[in-house]
N, C-alpha and C. Protein backbone atom coordinates (compact mmCIF):
# COMPACT_ATOMS: atom_id res chain seq x y z
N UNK A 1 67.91 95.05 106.59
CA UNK A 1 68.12 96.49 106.45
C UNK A 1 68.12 96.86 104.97
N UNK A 2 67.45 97.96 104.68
CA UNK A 2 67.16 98.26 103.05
C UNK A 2 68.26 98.94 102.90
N UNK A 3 68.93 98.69 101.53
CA UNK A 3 70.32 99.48 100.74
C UNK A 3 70.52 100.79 101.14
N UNK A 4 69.28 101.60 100.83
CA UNK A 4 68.85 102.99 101.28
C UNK A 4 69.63 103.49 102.53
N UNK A 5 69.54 102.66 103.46
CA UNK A 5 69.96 103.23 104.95
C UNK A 5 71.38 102.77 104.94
N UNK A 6 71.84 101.63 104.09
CA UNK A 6 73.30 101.58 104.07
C UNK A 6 74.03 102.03 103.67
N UNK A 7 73.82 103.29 102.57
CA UNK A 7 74.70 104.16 102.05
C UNK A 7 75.21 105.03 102.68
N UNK A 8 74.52 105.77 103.48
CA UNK A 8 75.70 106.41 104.89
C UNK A 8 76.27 106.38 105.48
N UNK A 9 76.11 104.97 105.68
CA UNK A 9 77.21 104.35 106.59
C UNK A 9 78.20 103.90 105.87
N UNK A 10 78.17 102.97 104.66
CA UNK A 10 79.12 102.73 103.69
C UNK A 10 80.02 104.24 103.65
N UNK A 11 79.04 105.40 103.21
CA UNK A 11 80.00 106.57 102.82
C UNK A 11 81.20 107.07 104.23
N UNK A 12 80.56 106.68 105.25
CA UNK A 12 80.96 107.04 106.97
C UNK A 12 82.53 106.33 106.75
N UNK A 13 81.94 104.88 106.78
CA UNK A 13 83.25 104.00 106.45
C UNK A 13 84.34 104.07 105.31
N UNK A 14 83.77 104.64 104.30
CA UNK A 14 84.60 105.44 103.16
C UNK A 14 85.73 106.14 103.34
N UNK A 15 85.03 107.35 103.97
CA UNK A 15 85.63 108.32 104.64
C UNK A 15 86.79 108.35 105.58
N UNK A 16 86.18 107.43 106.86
CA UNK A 16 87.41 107.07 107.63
C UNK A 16 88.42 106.51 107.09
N UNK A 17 88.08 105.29 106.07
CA UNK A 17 89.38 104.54 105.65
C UNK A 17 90.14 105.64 105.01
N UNK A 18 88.85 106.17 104.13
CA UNK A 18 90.85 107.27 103.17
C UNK A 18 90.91 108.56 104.40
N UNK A 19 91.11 109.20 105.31
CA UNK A 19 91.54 109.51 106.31
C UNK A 19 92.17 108.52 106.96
N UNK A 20 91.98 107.60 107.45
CA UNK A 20 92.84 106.61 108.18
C UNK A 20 94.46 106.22 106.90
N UNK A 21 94.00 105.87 105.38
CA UNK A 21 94.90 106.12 104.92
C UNK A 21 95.99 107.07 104.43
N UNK A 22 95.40 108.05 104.40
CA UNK A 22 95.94 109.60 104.28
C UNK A 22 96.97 109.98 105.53
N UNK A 23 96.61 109.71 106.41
CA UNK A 23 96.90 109.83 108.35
C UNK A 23 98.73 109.05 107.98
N UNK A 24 98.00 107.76 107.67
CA UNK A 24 99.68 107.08 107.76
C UNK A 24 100.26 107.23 106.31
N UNK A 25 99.87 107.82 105.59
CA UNK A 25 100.77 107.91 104.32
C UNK A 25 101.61 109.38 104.89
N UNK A 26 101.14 110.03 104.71
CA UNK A 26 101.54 111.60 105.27
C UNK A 26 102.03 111.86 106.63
N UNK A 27 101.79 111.14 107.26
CA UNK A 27 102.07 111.32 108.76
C UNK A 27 103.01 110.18 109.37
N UNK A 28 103.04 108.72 108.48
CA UNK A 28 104.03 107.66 109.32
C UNK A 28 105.16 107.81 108.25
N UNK A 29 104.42 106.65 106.99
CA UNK A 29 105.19 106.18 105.63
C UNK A 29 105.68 107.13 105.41
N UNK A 30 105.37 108.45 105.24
CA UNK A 30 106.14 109.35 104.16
C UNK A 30 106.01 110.45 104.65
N UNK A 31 106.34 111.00 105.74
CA UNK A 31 106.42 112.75 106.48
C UNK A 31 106.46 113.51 106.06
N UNK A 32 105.35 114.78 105.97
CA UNK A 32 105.10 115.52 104.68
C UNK A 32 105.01 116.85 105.72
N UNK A 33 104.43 116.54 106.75
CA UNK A 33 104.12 118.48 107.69
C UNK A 33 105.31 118.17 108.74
N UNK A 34 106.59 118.28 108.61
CA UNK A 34 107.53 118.25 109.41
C UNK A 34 108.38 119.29 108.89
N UNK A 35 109.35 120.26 110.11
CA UNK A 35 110.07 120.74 110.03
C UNK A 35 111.40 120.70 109.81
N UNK A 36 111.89 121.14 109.00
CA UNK A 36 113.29 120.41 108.67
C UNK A 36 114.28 121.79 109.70
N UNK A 37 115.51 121.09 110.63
CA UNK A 37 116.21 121.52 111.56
C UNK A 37 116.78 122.55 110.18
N UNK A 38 117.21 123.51 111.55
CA UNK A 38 118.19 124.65 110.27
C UNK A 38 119.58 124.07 110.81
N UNK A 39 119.99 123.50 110.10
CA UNK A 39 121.74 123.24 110.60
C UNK A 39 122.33 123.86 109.79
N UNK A 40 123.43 124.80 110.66
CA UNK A 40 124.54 125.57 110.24
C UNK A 40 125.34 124.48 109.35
N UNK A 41 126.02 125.08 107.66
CA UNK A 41 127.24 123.74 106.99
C UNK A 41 128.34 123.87 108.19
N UNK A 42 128.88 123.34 108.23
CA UNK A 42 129.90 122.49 109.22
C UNK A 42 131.08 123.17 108.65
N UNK A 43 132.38 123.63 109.43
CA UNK A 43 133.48 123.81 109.06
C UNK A 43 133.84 122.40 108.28
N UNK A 44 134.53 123.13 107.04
CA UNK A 44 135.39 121.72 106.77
C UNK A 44 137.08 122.18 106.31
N UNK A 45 137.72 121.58 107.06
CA UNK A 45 139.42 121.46 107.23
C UNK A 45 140.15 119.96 106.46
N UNK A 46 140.55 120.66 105.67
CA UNK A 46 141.53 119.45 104.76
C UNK A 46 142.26 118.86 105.38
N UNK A 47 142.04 117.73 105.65
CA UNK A 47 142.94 116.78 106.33
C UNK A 47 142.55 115.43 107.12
N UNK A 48 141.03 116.84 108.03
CA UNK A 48 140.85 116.09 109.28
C UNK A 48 139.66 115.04 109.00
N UNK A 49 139.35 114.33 110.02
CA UNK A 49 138.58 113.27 110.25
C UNK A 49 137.15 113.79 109.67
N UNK A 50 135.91 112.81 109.34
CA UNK A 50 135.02 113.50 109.50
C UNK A 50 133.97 113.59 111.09
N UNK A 51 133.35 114.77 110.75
CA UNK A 51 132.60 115.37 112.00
C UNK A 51 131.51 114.72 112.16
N UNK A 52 130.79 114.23 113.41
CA UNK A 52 129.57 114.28 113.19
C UNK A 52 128.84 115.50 112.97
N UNK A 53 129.49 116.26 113.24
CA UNK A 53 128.18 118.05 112.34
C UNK A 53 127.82 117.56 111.22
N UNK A 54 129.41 117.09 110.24
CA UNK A 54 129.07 117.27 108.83
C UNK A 54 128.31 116.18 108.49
N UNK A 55 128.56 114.91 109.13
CA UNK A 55 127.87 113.70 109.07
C UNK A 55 125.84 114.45 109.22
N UNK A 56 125.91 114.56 110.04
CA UNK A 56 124.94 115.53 110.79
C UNK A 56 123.72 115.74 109.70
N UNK A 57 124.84 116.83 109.20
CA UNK A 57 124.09 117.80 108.13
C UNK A 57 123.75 117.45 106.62
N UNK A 58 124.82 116.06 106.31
CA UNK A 58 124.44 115.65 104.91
C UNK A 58 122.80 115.04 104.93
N UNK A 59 123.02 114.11 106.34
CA UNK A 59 121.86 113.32 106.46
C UNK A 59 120.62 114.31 106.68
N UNK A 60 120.73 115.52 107.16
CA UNK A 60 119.50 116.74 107.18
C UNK A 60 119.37 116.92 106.13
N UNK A 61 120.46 116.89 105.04
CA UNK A 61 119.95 117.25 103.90
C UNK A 61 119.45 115.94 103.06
N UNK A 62 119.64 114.94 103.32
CA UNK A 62 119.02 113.77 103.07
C UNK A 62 117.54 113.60 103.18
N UNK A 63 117.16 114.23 104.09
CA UNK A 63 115.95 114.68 104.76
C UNK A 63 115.50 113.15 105.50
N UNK A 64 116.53 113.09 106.02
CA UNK A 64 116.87 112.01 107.48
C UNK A 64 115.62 112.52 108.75
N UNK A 65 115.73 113.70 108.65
CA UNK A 65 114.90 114.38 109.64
C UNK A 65 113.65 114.01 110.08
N UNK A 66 113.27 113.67 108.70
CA UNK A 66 111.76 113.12 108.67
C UNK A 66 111.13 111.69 109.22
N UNK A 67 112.63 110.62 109.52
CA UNK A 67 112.32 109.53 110.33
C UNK A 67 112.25 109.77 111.64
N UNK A 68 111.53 108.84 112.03
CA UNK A 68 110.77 108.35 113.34
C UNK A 68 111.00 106.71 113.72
N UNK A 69 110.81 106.94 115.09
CA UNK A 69 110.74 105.68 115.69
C UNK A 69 109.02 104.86 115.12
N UNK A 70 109.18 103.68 115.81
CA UNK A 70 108.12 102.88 115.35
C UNK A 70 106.91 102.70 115.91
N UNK A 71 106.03 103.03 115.57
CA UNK A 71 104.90 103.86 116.38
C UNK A 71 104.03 102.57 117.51
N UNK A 72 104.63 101.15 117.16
CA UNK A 72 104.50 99.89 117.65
C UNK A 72 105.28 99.29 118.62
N UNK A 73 106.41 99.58 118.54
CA UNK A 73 107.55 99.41 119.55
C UNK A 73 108.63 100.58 120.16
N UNK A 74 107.89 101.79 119.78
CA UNK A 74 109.14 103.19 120.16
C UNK A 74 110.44 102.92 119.79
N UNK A 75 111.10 101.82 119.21
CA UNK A 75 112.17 101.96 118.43
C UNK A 75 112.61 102.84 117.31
N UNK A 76 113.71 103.63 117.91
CA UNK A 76 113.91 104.70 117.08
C UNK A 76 114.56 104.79 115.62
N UNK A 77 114.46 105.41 114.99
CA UNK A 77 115.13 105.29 113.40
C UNK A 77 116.88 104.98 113.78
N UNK A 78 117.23 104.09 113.02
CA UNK A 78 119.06 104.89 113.23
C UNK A 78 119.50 104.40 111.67
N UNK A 79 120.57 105.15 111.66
CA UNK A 79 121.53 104.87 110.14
C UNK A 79 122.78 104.60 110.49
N UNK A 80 123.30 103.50 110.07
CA UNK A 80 124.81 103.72 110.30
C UNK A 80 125.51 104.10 108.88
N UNK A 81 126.35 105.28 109.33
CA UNK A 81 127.63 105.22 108.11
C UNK A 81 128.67 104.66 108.26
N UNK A 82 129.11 103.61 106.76
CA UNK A 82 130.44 103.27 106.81
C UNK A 82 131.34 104.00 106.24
N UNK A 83 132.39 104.20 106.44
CA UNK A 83 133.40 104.96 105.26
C UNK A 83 134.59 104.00 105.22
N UNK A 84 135.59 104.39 104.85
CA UNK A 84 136.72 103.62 104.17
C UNK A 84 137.40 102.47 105.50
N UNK A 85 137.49 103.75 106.86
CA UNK A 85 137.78 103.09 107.68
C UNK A 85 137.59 103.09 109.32
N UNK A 86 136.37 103.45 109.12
CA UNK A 86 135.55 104.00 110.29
C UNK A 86 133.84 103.76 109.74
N UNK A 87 133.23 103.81 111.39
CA UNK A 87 131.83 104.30 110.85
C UNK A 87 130.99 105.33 111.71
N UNK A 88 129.81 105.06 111.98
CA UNK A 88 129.61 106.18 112.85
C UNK A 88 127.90 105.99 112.69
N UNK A 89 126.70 105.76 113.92
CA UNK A 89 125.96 105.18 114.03
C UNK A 89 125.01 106.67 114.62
N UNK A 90 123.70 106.55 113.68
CA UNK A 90 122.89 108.08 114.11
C UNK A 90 121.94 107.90 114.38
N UNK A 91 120.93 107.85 115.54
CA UNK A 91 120.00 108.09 115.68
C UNK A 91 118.75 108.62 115.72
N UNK A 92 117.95 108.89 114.74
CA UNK A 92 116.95 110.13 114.61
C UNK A 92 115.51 109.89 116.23
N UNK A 93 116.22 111.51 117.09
CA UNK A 93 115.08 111.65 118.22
C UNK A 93 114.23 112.49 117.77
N UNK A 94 113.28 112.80 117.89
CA UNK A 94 112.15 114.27 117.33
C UNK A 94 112.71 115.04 116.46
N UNK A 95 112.87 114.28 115.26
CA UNK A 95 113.67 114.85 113.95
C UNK A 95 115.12 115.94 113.93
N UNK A 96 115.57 115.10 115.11
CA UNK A 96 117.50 115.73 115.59
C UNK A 96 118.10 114.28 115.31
N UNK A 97 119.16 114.53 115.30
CA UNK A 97 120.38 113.86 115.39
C UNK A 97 121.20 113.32 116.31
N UNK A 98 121.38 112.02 116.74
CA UNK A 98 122.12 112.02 117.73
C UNK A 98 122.79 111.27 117.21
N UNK A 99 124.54 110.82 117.96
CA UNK A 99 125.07 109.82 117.78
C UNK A 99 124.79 108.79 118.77
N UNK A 100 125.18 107.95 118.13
CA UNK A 100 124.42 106.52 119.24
C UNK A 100 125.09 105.26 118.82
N UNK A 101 125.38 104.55 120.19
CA UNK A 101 126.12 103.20 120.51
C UNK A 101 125.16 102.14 120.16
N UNK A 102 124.00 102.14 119.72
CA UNK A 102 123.20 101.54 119.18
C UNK A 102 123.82 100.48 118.52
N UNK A 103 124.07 99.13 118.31
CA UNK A 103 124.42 98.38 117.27
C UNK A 103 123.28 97.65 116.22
N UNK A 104 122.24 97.96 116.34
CA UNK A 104 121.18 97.68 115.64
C UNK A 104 120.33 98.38 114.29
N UNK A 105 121.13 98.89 113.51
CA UNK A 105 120.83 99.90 112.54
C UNK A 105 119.85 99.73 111.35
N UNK A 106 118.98 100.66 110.85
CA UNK A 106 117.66 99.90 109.93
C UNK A 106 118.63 99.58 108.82
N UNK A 107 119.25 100.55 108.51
CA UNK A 107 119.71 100.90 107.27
C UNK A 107 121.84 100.78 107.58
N UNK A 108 122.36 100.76 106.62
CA UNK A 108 124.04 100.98 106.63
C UNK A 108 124.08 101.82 105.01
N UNK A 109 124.39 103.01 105.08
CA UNK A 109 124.90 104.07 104.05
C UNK A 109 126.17 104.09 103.52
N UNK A 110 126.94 103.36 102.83
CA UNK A 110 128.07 102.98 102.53
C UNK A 110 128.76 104.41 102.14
N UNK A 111 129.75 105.32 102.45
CA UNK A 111 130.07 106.35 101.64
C UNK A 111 131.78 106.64 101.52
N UNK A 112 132.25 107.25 100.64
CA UNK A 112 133.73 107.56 101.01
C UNK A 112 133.77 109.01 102.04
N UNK A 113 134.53 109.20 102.93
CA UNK A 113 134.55 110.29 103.33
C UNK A 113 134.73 111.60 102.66
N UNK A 114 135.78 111.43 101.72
CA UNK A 114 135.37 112.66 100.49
C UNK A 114 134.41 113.56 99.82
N UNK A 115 133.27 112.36 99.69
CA UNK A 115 132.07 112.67 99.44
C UNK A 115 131.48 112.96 99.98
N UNK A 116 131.66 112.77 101.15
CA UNK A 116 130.55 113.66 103.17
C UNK A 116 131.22 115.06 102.58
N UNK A 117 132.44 115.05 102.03
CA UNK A 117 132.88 116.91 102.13
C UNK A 117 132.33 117.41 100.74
N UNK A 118 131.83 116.78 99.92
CA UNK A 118 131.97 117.08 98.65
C UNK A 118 129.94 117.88 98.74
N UNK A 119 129.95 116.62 99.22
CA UNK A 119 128.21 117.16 99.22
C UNK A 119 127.88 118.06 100.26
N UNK A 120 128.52 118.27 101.30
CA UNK A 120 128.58 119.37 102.11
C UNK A 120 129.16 121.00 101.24
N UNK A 121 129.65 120.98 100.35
CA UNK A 121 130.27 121.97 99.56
C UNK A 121 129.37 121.84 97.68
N UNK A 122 128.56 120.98 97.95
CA UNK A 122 127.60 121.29 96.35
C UNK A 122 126.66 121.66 96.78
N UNK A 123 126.70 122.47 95.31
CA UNK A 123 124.87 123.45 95.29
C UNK A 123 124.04 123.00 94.56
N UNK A 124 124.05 121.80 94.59
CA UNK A 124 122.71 121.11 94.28
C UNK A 124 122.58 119.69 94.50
N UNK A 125 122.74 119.80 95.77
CA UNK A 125 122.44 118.49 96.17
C UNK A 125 122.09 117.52 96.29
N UNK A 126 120.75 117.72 95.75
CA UNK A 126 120.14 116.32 95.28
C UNK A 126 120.74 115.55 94.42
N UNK A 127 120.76 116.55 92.91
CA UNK A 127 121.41 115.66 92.27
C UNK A 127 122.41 115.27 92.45
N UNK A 128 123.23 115.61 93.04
CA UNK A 128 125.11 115.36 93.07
C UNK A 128 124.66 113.58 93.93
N UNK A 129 123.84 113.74 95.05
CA UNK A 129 123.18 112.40 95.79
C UNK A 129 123.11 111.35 94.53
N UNK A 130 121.75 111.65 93.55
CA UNK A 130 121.30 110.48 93.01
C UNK A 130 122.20 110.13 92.21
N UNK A 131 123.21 111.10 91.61
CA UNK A 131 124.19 110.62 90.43
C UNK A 131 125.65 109.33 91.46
N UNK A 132 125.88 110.02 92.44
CA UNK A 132 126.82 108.83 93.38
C UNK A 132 126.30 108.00 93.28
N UNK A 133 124.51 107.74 93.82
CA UNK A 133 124.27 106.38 94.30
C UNK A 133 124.23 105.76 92.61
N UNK A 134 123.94 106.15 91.68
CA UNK A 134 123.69 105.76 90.36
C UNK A 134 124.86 105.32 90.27
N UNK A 135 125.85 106.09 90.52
CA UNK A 135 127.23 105.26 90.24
C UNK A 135 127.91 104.09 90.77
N UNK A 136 127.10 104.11 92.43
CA UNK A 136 127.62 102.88 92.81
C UNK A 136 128.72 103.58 94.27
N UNK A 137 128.42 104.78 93.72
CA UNK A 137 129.74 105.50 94.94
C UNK A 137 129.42 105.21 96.11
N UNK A 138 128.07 105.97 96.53
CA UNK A 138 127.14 105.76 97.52
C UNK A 138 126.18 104.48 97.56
N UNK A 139 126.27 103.52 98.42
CA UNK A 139 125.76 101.96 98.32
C UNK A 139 124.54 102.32 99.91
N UNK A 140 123.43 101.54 99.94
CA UNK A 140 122.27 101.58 101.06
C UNK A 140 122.05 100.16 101.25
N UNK A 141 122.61 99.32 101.94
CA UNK A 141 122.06 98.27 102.43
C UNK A 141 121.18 98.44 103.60
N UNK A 142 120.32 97.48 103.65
CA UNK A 142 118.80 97.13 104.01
C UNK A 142 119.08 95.83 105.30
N UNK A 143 118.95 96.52 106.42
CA UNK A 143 118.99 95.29 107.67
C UNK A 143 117.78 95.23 107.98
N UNK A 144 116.91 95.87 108.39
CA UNK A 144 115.61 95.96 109.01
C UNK A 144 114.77 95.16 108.13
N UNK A 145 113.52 94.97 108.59
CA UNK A 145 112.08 94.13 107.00
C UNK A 145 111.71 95.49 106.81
N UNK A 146 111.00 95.20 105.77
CA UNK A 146 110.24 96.13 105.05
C UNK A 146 109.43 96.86 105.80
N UNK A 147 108.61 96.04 107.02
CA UNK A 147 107.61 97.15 107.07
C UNK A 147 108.31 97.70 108.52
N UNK A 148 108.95 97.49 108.90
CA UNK A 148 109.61 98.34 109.93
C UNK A 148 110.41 99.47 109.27
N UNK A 149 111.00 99.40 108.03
CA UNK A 149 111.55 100.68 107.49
C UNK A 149 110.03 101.60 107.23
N UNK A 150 109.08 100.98 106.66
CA UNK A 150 107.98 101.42 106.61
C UNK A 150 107.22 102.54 107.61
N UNK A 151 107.63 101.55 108.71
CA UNK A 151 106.55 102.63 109.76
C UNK A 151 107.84 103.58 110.28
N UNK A 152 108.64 103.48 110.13
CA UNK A 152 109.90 104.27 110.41
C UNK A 152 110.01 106.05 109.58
N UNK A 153 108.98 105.93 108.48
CA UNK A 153 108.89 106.98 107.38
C UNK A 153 110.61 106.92 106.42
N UNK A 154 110.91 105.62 106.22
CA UNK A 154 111.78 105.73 105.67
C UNK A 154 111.46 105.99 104.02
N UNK A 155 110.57 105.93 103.64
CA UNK A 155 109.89 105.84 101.94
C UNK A 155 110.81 108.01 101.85
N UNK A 156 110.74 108.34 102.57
CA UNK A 156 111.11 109.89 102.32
C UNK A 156 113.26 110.41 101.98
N UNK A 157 113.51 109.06 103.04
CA UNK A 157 114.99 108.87 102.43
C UNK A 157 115.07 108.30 101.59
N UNK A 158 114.30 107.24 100.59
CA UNK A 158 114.61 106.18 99.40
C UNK A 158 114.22 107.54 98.63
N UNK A 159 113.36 108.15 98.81
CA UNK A 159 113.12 109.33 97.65
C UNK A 159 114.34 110.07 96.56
N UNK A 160 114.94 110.30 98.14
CA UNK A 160 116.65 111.16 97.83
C UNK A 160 117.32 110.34 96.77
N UNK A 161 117.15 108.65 97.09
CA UNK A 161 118.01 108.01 96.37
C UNK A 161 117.59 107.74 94.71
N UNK A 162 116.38 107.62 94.58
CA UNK A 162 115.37 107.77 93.39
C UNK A 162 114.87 108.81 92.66
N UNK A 163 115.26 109.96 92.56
CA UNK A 163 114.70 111.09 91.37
C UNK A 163 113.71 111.86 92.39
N UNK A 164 113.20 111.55 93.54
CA UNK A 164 112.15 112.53 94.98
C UNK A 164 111.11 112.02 94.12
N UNK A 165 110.60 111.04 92.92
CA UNK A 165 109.50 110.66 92.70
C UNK A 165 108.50 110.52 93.45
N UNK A 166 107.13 110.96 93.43
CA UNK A 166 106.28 111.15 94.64
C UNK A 166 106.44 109.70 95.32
N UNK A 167 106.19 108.38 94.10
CA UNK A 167 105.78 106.91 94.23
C UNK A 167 107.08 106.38 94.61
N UNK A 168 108.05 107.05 94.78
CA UNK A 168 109.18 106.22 94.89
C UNK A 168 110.03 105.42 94.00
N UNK A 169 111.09 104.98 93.99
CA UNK A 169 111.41 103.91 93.54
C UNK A 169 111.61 102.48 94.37
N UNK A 170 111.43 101.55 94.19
CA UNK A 170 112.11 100.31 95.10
C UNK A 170 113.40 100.14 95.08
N UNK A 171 114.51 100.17 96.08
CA UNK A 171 115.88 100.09 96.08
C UNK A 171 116.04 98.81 96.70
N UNK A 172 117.25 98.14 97.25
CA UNK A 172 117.21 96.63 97.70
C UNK A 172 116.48 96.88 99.19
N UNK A 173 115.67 96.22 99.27
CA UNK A 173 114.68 95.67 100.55
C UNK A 173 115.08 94.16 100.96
N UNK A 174 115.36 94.08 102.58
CA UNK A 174 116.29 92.46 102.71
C UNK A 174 117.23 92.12 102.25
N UNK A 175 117.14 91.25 101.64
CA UNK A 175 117.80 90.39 100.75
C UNK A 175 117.83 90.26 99.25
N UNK A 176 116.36 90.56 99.18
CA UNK A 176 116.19 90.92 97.94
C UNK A 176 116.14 92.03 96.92
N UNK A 177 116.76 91.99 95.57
CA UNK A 177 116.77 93.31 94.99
C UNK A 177 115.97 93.66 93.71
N UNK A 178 114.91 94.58 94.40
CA UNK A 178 114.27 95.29 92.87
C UNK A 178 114.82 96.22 92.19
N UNK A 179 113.87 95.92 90.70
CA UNK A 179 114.39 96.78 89.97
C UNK A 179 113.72 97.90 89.79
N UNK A 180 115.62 98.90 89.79
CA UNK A 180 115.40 100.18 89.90
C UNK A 180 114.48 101.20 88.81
N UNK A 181 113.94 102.29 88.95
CA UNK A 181 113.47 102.88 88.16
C UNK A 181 111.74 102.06 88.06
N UNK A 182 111.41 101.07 89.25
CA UNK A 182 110.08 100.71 88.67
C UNK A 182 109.28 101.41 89.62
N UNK A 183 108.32 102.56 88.82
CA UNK A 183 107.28 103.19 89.46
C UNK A 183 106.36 102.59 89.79
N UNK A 184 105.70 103.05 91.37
CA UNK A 184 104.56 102.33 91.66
C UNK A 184 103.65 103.43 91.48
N UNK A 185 101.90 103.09 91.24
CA UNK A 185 101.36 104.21 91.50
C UNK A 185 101.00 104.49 93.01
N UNK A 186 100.47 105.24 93.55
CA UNK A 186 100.52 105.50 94.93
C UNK A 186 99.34 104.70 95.49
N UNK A 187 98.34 104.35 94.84
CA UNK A 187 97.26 103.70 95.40
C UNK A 187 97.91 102.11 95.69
N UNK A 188 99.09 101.95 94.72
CA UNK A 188 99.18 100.41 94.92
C UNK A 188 100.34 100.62 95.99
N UNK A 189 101.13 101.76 95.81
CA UNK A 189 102.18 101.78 96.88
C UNK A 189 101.18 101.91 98.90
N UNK A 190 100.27 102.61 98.37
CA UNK A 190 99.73 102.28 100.26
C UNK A 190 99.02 101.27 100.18
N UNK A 191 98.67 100.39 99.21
CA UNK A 191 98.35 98.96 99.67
C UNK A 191 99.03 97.86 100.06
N UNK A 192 100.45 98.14 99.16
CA UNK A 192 101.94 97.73 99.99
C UNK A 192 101.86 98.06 101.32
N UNK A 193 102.52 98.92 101.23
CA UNK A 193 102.67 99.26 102.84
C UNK A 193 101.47 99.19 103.96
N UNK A 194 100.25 99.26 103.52
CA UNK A 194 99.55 98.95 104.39
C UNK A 194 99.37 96.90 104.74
N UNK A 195 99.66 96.81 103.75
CA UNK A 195 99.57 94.80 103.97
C UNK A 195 101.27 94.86 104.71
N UNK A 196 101.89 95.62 104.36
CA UNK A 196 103.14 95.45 105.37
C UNK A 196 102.97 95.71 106.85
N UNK A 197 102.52 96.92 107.18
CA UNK A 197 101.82 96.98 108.49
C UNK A 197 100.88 96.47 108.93
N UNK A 198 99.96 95.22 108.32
CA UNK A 198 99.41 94.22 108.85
C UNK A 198 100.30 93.22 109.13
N UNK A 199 101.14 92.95 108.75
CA UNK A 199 102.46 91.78 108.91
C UNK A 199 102.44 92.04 110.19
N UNK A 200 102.89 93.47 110.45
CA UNK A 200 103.74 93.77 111.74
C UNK A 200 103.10 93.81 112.52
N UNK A 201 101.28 93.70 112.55
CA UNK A 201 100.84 93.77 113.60
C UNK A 201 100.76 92.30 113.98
């Protein structure tokens, strides 16, 4: 077959791949056309326990919303929070909230309960987020592998924890811990994740 006639097809195959990559960057890895729930802020009363509303609503504003189950096994996203002396285990269904007896969690969100009220009552949330976890207040351990947080669209909650950098930052994955503040560019970040979702297949 002469070169000539293979360039259309090369371009055919072009095409699909960056659509096929575009598809799961935007649509699995990193949820970009999703609606974020309107949740009412939560009463908060000095004293009492925390709510799952408020629990609820930090993680909406986390933009928790945006995980999904695993498009390979329908296993659904969940987070557990710990606090000082309790925890409380969430399930993300069609970008809602549930609580759930689940004991299998991708992620564990270490937090004081203070701070569920504190960030429920700041007006600017993000940052008030990245400056805790910078401090160490707010801790994210990593149960799941990589590419199951992956197909989960978890890259959109590490955002919160990293500056919302488009590329992300790497936070501890497994066992192992990278270092923070190292930008990827995005072409090398979906070649990650795409050799991660070859793992998993």
């Amino acid at each position: 077959m002469r070169i000539g006639k293979l360039v259309p097809l090369i371009f055919v195959i072009l095409v699909f791949c960056i659509l096929g990559v575009g598809y799961c960057y935007f649509f699995i890895i990193s949820p970009t056309f999703v609606n974020k729930p309107d949740l009412e802020i939560p009463l908060v009363i000095e004293g009492e326990e925390v709510t799952e509303e408020q629990v609820f609503y930090v993680l909406n504003e986390l933009d928790a919303y945006k995980l999904h189950g695993d498009p390979f096994s329908d296993e659904p996203a969940i987070i557990e929070l710990q606090f000082e002396d309790s925890s409380m285990l969430v399930e993300i269904i069609d970008n809602n909230f549930v609580a759930s007896d689940n004991m299998a969690p991708d992620i564990i969100i270490e937090i004081p309960k203070e701070e569920v009220i504190n960030l429920i009552n700041e007006e600017d949330f993000d940052s008030a987020v990245i400056e805790l976890y910078s401090n160490g207040i707010i801790d994210v351990d990593i149960v799941a592998d990589e590419a199951t947080l992956a197909l989960k669209g978890y890259k959109s909650l590490y955002d919160n924890f990293a500056s919302n950098e488009i590329t992300g930052n790497l936070v501890k994955l497994d066992a192992k811990t990278y270092t923070k503040g190292l930008n990827l560019s995005l072409l090398f970040f979906i070649a990650l994740i795409l050799h991660l979702i070859m793992e998993k297949i």
